[in-house]
PDB file of N, CA and C in Angstrom:
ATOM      1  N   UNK A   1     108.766  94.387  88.406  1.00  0.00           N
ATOM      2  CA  UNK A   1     109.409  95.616  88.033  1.00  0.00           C
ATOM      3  C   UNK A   1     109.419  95.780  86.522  1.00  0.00           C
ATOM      4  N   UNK A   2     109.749  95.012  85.907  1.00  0.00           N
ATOM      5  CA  UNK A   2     109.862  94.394  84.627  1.00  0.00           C
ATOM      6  C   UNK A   2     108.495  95.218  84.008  1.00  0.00           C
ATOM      7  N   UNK A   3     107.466  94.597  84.655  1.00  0.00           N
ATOM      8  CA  UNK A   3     105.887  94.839  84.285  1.00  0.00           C
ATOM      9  C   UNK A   3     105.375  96.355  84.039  1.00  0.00           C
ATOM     10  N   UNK A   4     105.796  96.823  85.382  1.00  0.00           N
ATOM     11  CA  UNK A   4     105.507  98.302  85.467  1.00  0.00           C
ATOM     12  C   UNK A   4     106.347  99.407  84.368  1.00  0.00           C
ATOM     13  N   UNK A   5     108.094  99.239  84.295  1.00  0.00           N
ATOM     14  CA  UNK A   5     108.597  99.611  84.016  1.00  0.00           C
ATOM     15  C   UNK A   5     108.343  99.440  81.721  1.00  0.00           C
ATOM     16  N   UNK A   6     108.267  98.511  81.924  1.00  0.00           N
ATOM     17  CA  UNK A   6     107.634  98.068  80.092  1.00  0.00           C
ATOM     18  C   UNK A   6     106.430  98.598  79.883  1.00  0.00           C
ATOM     19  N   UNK A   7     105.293  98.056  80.808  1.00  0.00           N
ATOM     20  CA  UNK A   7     103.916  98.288  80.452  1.00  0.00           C
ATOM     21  C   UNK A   7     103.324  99.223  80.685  1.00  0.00           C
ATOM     22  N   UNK A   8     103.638  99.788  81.512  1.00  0.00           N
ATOM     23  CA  UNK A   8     103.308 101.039  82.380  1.00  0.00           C
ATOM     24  C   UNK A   8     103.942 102.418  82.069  1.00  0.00           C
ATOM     25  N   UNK A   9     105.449 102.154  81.751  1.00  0.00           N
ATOM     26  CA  UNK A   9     105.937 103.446  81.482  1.00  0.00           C
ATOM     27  C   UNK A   9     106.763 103.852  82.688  1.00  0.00           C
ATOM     28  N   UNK A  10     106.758 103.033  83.926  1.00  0.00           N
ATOM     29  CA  UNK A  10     107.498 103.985  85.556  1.00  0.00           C
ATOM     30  C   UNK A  10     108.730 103.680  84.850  1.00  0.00           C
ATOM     31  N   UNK A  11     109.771 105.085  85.139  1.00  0.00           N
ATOM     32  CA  UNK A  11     111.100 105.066  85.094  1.00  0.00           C
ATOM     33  C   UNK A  11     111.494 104.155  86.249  1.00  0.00           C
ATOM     34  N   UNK A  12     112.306 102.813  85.727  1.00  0.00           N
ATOM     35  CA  UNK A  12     112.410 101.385  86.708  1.00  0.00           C
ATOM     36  C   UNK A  12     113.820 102.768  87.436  1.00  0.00           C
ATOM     37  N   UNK A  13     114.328 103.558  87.260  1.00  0.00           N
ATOM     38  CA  UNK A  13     115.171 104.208  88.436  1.00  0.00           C
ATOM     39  C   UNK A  13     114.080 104.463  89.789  1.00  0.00           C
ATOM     40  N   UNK A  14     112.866 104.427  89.509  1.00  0.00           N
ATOM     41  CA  UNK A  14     112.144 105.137  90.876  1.00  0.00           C
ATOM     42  C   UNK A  14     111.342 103.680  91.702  1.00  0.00           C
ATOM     43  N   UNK A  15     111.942 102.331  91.225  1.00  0.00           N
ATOM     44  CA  UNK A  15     111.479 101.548  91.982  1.00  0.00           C
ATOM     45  C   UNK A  15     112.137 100.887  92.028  1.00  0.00           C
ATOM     46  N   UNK A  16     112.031  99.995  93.563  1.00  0.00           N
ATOM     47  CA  UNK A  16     113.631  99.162  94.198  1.00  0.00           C
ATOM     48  C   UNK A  16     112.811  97.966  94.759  1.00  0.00           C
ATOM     49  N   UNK A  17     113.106  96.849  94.102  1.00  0.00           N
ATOM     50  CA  UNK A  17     112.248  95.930  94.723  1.00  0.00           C
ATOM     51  C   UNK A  17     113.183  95.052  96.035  1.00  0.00           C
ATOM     52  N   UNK A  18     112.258  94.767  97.218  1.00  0.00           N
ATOM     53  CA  UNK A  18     112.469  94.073  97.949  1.00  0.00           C
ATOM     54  C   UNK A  18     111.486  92.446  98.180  1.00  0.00           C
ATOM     55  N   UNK A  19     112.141  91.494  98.702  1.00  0.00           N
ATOM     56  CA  UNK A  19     111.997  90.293  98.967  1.00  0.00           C
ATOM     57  C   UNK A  19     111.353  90.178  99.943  1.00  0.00           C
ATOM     58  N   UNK A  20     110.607  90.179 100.337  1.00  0.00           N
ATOM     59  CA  UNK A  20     110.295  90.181 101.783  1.00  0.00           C
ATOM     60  C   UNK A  20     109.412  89.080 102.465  1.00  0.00           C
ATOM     61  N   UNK A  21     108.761  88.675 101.038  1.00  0.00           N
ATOM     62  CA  UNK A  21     107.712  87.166 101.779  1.00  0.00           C
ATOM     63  C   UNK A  21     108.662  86.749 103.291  1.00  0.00           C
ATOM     64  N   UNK A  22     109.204  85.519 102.866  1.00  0.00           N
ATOM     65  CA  UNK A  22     110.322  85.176 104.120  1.00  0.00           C
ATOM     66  C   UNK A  22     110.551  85.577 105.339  1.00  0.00           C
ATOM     67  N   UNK A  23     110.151  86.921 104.975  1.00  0.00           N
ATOM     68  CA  UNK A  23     110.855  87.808 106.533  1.00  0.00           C
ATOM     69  C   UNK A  23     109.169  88.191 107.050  1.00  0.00           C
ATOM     70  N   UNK A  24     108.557  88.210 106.308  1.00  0.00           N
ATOM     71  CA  UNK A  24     107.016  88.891 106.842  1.00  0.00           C
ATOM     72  C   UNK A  24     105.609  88.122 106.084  1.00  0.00           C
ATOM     73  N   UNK A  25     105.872  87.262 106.485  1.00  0.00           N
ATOM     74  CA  UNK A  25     104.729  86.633 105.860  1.00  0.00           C
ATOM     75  C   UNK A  25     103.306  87.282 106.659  1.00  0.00           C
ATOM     76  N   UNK A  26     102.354  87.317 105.602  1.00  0.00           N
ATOM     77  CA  UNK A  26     100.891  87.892 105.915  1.00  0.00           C
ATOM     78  C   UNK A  26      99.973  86.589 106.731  1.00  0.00           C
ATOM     79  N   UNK A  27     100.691  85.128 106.788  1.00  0.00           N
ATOM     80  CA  UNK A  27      99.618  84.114 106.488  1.00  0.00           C
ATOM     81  C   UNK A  27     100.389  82.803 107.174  1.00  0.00           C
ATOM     82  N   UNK A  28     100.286  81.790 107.229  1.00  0.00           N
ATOM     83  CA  UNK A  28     100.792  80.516 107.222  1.00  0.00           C
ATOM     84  C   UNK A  28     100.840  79.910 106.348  1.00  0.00           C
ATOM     85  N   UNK A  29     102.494  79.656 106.415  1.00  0.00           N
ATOM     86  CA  UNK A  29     102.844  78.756 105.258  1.00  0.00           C
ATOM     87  C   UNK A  29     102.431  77.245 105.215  1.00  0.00           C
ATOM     88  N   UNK A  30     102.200  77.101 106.269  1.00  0.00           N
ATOM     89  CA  UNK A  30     101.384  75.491 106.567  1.00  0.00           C
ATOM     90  C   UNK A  30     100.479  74.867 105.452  1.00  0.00           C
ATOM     91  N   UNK A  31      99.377  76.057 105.147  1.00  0.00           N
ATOM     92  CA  UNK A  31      98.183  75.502 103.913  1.00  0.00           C
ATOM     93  C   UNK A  31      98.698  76.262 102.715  1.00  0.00           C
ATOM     94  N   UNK A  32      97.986  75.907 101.819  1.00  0.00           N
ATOM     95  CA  UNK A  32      97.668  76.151 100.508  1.00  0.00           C
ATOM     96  C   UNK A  32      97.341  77.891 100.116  1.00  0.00           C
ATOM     97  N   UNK A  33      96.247  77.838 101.281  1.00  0.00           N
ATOM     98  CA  UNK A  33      96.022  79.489 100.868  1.00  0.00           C
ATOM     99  C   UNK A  33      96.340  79.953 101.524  1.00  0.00           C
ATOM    100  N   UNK A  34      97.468  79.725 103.006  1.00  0.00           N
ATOM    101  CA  UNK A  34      98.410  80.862 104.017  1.00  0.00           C
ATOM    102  C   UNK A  34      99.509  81.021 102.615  1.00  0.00           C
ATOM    103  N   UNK A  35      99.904  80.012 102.043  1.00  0.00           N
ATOM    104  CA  UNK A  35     101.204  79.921 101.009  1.00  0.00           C
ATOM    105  C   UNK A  35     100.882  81.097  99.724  1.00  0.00           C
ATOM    106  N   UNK A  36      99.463  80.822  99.587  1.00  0.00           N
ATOM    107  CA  UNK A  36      99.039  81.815  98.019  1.00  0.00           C
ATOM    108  C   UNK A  36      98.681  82.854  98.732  1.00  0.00           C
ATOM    109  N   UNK A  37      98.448  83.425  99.924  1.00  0.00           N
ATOM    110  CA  UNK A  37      98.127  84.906 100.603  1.00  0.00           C
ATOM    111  C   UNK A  37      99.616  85.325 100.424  1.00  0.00           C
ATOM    112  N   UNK A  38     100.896  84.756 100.807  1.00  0.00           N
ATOM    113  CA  UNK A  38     101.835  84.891 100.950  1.00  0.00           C
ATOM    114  C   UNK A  38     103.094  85.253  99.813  1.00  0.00           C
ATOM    115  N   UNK A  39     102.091  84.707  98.387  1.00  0.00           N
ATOM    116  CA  UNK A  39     102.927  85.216  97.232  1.00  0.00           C
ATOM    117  C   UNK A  39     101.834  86.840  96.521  1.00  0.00           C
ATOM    118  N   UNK A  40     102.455  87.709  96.848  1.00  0.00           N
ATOM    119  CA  UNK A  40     102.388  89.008  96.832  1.00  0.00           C
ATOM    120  C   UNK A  40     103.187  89.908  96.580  1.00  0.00           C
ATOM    121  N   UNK A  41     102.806  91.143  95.819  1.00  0.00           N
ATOM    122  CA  UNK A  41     103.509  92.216  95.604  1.00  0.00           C
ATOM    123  C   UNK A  41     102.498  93.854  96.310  1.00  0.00           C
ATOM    124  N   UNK A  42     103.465  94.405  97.014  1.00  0.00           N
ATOM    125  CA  UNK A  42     103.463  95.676  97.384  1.00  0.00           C
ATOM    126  C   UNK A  42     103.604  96.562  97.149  1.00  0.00           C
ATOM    127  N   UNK A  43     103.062  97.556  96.516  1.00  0.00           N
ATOM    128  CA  UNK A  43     103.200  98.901  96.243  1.00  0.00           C
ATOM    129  C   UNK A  43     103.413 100.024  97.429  1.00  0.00           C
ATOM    130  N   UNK A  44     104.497 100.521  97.831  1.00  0.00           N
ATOM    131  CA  UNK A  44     104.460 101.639  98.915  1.00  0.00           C
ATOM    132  C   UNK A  44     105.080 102.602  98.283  1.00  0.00           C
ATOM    133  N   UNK A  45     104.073 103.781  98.374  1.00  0.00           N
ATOM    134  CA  UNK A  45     104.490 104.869  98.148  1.00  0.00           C
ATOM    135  C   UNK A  45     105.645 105.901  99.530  1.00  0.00           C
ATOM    136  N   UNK A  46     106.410 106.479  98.525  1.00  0.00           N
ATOM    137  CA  UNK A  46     107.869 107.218  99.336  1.00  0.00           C
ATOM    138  C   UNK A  46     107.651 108.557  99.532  1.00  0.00           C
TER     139      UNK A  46
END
């Protein structure tokens, strides 16, 4: 948020970050690269 909001210019009022690895993982946390598929950020547009 930090990133966008400094570097980018987005008014940080129009973005709400959520946590969500944990709850929705893309991958298995078992290996190495289920774990690095799994550290990610999402952009969804509203």
């Amino acid at each position: 948020m930090k990133a966008l909001a400094g570097k980018h210019q987005i008014d940080a009022k129009r973005l709400i970050p959520r946590g969500l690895g944990p709850l929705v993982p893309v991958a298995s946390n078992r290996t190495d690269d289920g774990r690095a598929k799994n550290r990610r950020m999402e952009l969804v547009g509203q």
